[in-house]
N, C-alpha and C. Protein backbone atom coordinates (compact mmCIF):
# COMPACT_ATOMS: atom_id res chain seq x y z
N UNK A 1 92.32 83.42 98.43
CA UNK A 1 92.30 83.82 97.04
C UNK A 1 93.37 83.07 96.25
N UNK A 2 94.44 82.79 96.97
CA UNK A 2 95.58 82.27 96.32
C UNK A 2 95.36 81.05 96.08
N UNK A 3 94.51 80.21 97.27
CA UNK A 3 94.17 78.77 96.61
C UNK A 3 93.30 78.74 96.01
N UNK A 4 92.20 79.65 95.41
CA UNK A 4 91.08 79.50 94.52
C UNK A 4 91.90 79.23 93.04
N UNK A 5 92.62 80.19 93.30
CA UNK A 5 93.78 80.32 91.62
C UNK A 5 94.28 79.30 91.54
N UNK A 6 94.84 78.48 92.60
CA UNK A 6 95.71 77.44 92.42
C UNK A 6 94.71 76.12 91.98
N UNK A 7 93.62 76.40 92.30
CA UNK A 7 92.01 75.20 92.21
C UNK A 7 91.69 75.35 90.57
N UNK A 8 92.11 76.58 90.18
CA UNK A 8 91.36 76.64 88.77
C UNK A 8 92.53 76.43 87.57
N UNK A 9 91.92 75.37 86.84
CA UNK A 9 92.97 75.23 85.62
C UNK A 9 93.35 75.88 85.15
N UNK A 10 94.47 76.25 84.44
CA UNK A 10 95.11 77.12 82.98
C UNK A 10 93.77 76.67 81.70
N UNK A 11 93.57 77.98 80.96
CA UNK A 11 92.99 77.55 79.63
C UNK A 11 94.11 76.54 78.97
N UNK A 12 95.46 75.86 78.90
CA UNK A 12 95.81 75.24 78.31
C UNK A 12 95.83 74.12 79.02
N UNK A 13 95.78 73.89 80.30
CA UNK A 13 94.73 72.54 80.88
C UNK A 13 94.00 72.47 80.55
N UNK A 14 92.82 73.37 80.13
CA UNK A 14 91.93 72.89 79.88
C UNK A 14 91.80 72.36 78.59
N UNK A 15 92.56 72.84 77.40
CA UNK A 15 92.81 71.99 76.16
C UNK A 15 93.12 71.09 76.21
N UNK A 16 94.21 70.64 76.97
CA UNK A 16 94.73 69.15 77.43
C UNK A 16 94.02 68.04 77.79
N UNK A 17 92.99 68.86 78.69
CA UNK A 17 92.12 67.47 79.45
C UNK A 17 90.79 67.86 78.50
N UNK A 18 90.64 68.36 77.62
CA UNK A 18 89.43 68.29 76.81
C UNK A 18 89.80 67.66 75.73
N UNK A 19 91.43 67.15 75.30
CA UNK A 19 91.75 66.45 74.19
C UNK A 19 91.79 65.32 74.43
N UNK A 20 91.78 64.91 76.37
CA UNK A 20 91.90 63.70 76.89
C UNK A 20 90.60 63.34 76.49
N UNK A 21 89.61 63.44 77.36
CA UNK A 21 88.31 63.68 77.24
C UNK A 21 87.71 63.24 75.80
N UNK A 22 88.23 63.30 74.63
CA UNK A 22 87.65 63.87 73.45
C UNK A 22 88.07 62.10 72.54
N UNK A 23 88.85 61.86 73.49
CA UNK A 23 89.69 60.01 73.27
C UNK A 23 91.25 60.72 72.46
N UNK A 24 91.16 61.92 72.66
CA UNK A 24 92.98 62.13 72.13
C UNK A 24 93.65 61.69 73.04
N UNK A 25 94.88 60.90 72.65
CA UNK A 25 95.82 60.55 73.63
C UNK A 25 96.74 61.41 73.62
N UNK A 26 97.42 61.40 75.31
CA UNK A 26 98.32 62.53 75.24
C UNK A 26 99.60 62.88 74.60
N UNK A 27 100.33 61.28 73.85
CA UNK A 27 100.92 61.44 72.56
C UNK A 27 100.79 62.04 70.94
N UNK A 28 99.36 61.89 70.76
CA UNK A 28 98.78 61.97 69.70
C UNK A 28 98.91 64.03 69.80
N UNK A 29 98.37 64.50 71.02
CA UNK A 29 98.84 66.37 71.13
C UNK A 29 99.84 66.54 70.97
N UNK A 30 100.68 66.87 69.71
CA UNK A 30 102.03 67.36 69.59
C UNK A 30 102.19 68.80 70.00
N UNK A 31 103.01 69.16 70.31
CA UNK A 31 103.33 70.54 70.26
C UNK A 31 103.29 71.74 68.58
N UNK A 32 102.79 70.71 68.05
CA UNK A 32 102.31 71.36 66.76
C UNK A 32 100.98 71.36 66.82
N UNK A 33 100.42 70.82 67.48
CA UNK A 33 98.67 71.03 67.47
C UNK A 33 98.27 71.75 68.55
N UNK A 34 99.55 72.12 69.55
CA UNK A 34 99.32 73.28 70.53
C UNK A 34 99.39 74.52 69.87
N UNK A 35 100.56 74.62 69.22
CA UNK A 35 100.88 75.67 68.48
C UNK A 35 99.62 75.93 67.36
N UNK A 36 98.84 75.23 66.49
CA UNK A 36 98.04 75.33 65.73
C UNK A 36 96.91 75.59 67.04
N UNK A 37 96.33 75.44 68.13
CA UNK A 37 95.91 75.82 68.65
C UNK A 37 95.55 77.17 69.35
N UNK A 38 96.78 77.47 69.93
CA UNK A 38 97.54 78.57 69.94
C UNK A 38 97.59 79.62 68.94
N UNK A 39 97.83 79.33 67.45
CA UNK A 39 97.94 80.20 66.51
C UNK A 39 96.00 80.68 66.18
N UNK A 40 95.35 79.26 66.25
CA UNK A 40 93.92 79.61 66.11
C UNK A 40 93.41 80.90 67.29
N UNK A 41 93.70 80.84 68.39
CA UNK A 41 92.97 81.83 69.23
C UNK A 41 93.86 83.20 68.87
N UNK A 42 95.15 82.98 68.63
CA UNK A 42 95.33 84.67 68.42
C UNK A 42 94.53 85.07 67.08
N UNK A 43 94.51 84.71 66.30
CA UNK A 43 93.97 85.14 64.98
C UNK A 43 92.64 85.92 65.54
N UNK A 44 91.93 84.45 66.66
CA UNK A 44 90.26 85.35 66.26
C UNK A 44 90.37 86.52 67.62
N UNK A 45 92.01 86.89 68.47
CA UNK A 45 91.90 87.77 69.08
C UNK A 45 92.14 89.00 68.32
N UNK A 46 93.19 88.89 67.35
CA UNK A 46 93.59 89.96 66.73
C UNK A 46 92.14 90.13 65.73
N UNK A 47 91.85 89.38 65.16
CA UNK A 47 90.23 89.46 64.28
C UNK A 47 89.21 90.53 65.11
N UNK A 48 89.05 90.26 66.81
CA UNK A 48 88.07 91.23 67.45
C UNK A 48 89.09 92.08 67.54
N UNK A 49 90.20 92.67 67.70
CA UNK A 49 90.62 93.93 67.98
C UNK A 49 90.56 94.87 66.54
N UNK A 50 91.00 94.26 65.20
CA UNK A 50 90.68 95.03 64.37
C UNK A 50 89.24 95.12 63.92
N UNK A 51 88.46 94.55 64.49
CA UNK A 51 86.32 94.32 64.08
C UNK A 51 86.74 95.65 65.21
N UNK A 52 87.40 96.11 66.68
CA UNK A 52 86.94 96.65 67.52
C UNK A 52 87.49 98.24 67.22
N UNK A 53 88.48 98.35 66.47
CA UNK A 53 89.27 99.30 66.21
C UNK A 53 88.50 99.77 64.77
N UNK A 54 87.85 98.92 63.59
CA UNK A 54 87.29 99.56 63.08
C UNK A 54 85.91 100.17 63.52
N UNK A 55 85.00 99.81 64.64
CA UNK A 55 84.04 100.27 65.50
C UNK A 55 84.64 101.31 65.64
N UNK A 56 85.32 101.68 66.29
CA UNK A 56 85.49 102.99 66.91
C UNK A 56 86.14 103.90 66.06
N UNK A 57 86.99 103.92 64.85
CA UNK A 57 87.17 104.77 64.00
C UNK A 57 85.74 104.94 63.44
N UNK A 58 85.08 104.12 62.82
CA UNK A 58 83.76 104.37 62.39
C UNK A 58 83.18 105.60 63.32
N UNK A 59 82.99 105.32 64.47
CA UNK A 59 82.19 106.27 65.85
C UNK A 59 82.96 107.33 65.49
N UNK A 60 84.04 107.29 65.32
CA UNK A 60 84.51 109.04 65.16
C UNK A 60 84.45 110.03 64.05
N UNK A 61 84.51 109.17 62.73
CA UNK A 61 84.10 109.66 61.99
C UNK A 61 82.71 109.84 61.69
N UNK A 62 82.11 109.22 62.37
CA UNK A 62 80.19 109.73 62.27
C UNK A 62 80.32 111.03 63.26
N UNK A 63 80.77 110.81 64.46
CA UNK A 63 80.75 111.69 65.54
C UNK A 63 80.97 113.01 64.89
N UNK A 64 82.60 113.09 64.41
CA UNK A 64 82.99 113.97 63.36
C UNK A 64 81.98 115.03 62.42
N UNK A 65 81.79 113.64 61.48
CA UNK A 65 80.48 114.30 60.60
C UNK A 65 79.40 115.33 61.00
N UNK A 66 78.88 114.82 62.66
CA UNK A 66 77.77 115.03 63.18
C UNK A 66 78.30 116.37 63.69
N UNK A 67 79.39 116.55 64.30
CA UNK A 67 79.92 118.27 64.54
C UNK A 67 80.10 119.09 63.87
N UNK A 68 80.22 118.57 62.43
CA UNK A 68 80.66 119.73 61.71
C UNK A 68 79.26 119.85 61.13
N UNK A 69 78.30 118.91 60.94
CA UNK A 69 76.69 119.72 60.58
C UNK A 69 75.96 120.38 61.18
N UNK A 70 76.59 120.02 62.82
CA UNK A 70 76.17 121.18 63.92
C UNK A 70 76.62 122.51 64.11
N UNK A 71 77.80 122.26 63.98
CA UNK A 71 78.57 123.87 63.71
C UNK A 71 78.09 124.48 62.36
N UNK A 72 77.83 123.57 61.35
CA UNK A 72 77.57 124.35 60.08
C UNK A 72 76.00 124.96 59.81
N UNK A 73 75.07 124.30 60.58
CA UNK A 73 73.80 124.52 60.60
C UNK A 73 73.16 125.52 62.05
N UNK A 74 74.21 125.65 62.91
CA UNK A 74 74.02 126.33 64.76
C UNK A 74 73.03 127.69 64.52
N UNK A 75 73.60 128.40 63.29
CA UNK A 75 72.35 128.96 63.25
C UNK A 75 71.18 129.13 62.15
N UNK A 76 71.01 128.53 62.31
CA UNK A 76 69.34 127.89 61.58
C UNK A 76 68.29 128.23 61.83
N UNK A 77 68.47 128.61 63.60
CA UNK A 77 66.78 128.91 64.22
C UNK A 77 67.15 130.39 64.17
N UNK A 78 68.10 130.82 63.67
CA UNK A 78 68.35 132.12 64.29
C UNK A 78 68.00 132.98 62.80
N UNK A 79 68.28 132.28 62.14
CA UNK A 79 67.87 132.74 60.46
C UNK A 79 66.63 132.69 60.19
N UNK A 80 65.93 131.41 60.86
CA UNK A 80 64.08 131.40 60.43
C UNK A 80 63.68 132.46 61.40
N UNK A 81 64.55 133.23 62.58
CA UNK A 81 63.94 134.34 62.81
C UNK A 81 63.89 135.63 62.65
N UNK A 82 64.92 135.59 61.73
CA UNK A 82 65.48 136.68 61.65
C UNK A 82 64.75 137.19 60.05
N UNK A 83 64.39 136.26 58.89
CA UNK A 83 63.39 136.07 58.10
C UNK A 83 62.61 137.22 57.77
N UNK A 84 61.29 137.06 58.92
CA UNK A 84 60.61 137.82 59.08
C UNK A 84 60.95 139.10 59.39
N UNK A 85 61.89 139.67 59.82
CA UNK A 85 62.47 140.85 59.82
C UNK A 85 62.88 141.69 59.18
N UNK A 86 63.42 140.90 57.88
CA UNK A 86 63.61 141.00 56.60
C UNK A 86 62.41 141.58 55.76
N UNK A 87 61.83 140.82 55.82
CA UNK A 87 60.47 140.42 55.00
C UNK A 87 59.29 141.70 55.44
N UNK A 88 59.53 142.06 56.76
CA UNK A 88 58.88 143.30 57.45
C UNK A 88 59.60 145.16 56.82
N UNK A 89 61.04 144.04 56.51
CA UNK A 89 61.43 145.54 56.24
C UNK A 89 61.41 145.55 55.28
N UNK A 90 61.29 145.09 54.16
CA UNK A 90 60.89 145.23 52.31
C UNK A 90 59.69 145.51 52.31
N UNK A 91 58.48 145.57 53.22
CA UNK A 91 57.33 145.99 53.24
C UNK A 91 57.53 147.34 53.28
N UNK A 92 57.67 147.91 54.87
CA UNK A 92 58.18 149.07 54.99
C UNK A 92 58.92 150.21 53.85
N UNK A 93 59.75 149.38 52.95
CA UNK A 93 60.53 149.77 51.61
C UNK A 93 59.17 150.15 50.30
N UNK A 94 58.65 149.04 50.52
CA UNK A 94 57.44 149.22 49.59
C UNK A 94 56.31 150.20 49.30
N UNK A 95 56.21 150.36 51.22
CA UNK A 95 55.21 151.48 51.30
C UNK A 95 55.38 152.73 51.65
N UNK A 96 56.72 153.14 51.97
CA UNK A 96 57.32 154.19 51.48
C UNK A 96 57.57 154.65 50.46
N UNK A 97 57.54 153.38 49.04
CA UNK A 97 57.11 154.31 47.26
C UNK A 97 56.21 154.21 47.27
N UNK A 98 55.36 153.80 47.91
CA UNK A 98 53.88 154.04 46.73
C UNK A 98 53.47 155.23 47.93
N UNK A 99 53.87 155.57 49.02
CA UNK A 99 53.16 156.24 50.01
C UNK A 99 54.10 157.09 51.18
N UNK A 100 54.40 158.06 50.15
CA UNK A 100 55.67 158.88 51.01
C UNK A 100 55.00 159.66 52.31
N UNK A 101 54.52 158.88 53.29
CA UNK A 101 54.33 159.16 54.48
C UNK A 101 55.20 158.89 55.73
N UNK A 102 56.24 160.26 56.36
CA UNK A 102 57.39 160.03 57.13
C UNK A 102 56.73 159.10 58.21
N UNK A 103 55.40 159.76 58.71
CA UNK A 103 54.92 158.93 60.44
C UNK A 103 54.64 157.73 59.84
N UNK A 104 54.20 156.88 59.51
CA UNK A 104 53.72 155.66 58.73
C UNK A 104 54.94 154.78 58.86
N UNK A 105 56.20 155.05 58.14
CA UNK A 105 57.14 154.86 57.69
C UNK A 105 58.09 154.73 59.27
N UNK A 106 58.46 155.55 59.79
CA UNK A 106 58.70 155.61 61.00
C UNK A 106 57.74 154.94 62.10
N UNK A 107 56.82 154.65 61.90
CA UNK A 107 56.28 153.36 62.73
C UNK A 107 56.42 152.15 62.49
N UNK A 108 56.50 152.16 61.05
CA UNK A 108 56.84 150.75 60.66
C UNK A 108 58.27 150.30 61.16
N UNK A 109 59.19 151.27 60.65
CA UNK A 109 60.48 151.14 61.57
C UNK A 109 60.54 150.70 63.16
N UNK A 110 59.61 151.12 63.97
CA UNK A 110 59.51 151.53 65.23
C UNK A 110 59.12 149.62 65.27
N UNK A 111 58.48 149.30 64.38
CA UNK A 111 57.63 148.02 64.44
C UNK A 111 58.87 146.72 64.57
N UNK A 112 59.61 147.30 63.55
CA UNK A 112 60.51 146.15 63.10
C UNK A 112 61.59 145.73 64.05
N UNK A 113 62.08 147.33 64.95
CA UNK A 113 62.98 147.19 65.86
C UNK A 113 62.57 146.15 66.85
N UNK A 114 61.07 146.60 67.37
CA UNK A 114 60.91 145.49 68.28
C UNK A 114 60.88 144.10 67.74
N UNK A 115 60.52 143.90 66.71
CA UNK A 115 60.60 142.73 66.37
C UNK A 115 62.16 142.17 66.17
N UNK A 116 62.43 142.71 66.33
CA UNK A 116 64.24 142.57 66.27
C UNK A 116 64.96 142.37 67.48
N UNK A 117 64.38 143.59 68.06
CA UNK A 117 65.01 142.71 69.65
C UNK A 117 63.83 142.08 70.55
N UNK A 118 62.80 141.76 70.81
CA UNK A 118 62.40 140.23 70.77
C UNK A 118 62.99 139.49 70.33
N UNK A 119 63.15 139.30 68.95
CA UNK A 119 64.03 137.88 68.39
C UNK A 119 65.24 137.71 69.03
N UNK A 120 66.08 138.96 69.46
CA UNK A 120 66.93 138.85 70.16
C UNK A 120 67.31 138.34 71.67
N UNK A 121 66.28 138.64 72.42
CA UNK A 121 65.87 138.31 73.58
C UNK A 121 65.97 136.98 73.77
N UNK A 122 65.03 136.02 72.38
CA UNK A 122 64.39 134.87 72.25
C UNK A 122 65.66 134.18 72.28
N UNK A 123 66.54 134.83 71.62
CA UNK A 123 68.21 133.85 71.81
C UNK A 123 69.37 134.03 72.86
N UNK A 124 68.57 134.97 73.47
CA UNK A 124 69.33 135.32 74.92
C UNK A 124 70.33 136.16 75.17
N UNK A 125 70.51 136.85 73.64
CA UNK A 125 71.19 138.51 73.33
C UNK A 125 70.86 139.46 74.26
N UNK A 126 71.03 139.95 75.03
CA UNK A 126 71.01 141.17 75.61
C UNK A 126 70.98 142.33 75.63
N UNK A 127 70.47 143.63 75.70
CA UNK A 127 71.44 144.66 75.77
C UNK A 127 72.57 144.47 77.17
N UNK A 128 73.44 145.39 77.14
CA UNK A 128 74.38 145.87 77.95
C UNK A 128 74.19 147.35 78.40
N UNK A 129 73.31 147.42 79.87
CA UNK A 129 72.56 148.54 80.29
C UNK A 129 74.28 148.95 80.81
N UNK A 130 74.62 150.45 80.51
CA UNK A 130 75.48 150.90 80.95
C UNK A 130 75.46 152.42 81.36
N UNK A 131 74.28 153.38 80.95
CA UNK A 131 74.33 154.58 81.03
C UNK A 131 73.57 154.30 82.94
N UNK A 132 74.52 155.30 83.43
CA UNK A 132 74.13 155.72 84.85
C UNK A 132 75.43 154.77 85.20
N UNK A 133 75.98 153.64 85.03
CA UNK A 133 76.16 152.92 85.82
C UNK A 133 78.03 153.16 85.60
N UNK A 134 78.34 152.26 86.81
CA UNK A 134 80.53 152.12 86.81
C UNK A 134 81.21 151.84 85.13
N UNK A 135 82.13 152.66 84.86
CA UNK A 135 82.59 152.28 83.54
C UNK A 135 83.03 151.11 84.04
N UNK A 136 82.92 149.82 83.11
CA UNK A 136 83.68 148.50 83.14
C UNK A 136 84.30 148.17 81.84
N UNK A 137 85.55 147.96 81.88
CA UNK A 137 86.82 147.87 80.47
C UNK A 137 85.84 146.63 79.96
N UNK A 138 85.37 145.70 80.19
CA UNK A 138 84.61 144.30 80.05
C UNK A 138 83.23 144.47 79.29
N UNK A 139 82.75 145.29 79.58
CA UNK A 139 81.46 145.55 78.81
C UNK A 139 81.37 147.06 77.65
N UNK A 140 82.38 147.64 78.29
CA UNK A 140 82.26 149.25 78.12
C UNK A 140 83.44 149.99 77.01
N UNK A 141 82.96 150.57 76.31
CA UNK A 141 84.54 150.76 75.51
C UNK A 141 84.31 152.40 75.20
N UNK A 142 85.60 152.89 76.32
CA UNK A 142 85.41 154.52 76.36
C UNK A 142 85.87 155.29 75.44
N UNK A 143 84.61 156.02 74.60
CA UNK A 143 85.02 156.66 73.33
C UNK A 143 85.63 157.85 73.56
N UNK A 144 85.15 158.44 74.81
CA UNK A 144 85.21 159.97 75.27
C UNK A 144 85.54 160.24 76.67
N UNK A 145 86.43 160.96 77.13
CA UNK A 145 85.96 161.68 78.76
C UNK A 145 85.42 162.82 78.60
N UNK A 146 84.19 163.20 79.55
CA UNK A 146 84.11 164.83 79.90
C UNK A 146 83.67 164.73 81.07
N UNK A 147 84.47 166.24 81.58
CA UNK A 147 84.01 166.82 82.96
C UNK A 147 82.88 166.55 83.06
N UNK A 148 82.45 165.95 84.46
CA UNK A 148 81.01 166.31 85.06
C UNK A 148 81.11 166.29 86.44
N UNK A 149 80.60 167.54 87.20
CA UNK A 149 80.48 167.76 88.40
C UNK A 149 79.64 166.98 89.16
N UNK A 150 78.33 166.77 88.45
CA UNK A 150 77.50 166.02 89.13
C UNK A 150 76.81 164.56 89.02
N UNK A 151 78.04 164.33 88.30
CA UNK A 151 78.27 162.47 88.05
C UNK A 151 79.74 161.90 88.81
N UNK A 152 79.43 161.00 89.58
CA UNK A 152 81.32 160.65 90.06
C UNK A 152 81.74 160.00 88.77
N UNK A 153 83.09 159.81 89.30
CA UNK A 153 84.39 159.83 88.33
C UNK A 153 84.19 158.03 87.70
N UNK A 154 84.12 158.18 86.49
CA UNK A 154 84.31 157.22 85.53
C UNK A 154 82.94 156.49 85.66
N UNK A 155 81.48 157.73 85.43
CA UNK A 155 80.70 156.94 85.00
C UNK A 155 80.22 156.83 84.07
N UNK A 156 79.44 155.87 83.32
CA UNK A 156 79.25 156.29 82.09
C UNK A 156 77.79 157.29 81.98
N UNK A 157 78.04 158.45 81.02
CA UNK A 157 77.09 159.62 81.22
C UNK A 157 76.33 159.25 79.81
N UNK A 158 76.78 158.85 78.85
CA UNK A 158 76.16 158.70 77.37
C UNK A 158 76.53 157.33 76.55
N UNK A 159 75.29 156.84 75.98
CA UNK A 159 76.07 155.39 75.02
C UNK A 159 75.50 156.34 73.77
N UNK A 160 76.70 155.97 73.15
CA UNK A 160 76.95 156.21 71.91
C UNK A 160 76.71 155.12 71.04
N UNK A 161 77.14 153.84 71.28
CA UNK A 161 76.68 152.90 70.48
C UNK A 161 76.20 151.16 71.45
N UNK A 162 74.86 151.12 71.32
CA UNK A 162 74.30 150.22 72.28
C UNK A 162 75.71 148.20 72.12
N UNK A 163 75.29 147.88 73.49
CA UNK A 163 76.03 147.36 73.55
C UNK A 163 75.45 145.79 73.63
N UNK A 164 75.95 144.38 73.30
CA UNK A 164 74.87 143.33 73.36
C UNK A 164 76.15 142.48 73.59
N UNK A 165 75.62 141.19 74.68
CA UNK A 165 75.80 139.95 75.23
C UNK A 165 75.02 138.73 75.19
N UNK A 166 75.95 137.83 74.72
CA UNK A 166 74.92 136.14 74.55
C UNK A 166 75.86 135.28 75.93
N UNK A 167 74.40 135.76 76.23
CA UNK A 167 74.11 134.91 77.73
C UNK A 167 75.44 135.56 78.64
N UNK A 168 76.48 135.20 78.55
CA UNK A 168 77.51 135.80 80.06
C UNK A 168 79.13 136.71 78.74
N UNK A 169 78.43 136.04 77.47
CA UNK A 169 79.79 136.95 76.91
C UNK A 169 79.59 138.45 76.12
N UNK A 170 80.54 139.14 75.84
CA UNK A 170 79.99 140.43 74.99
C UNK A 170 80.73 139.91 73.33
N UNK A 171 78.88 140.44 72.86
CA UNK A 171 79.08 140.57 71.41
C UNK A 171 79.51 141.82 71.34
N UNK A 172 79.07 142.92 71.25
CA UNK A 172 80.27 144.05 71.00
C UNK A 172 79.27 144.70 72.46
N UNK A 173 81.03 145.01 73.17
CA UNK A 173 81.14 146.48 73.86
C UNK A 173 80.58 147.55 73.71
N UNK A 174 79.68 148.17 74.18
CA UNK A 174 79.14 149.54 74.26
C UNK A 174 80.01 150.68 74.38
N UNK A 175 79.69 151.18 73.26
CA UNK A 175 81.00 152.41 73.23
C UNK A 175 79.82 153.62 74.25
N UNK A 176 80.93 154.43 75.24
CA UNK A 176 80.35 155.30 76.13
C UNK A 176 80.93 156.35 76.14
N UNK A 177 80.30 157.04 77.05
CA UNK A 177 81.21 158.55 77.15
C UNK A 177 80.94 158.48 78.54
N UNK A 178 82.63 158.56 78.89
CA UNK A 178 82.56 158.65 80.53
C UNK A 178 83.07 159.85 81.36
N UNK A 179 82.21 160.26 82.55
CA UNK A 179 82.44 161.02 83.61
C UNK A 179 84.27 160.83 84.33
N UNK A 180 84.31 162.36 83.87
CA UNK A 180 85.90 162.47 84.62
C UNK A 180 85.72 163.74 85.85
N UNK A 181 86.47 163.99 86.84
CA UNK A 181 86.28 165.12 87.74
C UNK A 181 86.82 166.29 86.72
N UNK A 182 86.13 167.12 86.80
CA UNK A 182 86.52 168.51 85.94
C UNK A 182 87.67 169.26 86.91
């Protein structure tokens, strides 16, 4: 390897013997036409580092741009579904004045919920099943203790307010009422 290096010219041999080459004599190369030589290649090195440095500020500020229309737009699909939900329940509003019928009215309700959590589902919201099961500080947020003989200790016996998770985190904690030994 060491004699391959030693086999291959310097780029400033190779200026030398390309000025030979070219009918320059080796008097005629001053050390001012090295130097003007010399000064020519840094220019067009420093020329690609700032062409290369404005590339990549460019990339970041697009990149940039492109995150903050993602963060600003993330939920978008979640609004065109949520829409109709809306739009179901101003019906419901509607036909409760012209048609004060409680069962009617209460189905329509009954209608909208599901349509509500479907949509929810569709984004990977959860409930947080907790009644029957171990109080957990992580999912569970204990509003109450009461005695119960025939539940063991710290389970949850009642949700008080349902509880929901996107995908592995909690959107809100399920408030419970948990089993203590009486």
């Amino acid at each position: 390897m060491a004699n391959e290096e030693a086999q291959q010219p310097r780029s400033d041999e190779v200026r030398f013997e390309g000025a030979l080459a070219a009918g320059t004599d080796t008097a005629e190369l001053t050390a001012d036409q090295e130097m003007d030589m010399v000064r020519n290649e840094l220019a067009e090195a420093r020329d690609k580092m700032l062409r290369a440095q404005a590339e990549l500020d460019n990339y970041r500020k697009r990149a940039r741009r492109e995150l903050e229309d993602e963060r600003r737009y993330a939920e978008i699909d979640l609004m065109r579904d949520l829409l109709p939900v809306l739009d179901n329940i101003a019906r419901a509003i509607d036909a409760a004045e012209k048609k004060a019928d409680a069962a009617s009215l209460l189905e329509g309700f009954k209608m909208v919920r599901q349509q509500l959590t479907s949509m929810l589902d569709k984004h990977h919201c959860k409930v947080i099943e907790a009644e029957g099961k171990p109080f957990d500080p992580a999912h569970h947020e204990a509003v109450m203790q009461q005695p119960a003989a025939d539940k063991p200790d710290n389970t949850v016996m009642n949700v008080v307010q349902t509880g929901y998770q996107l995908h592995d985190r909690v959107v809100r904690a399920a408030q419970v009422i948990v089993s203590k030994m009486p």
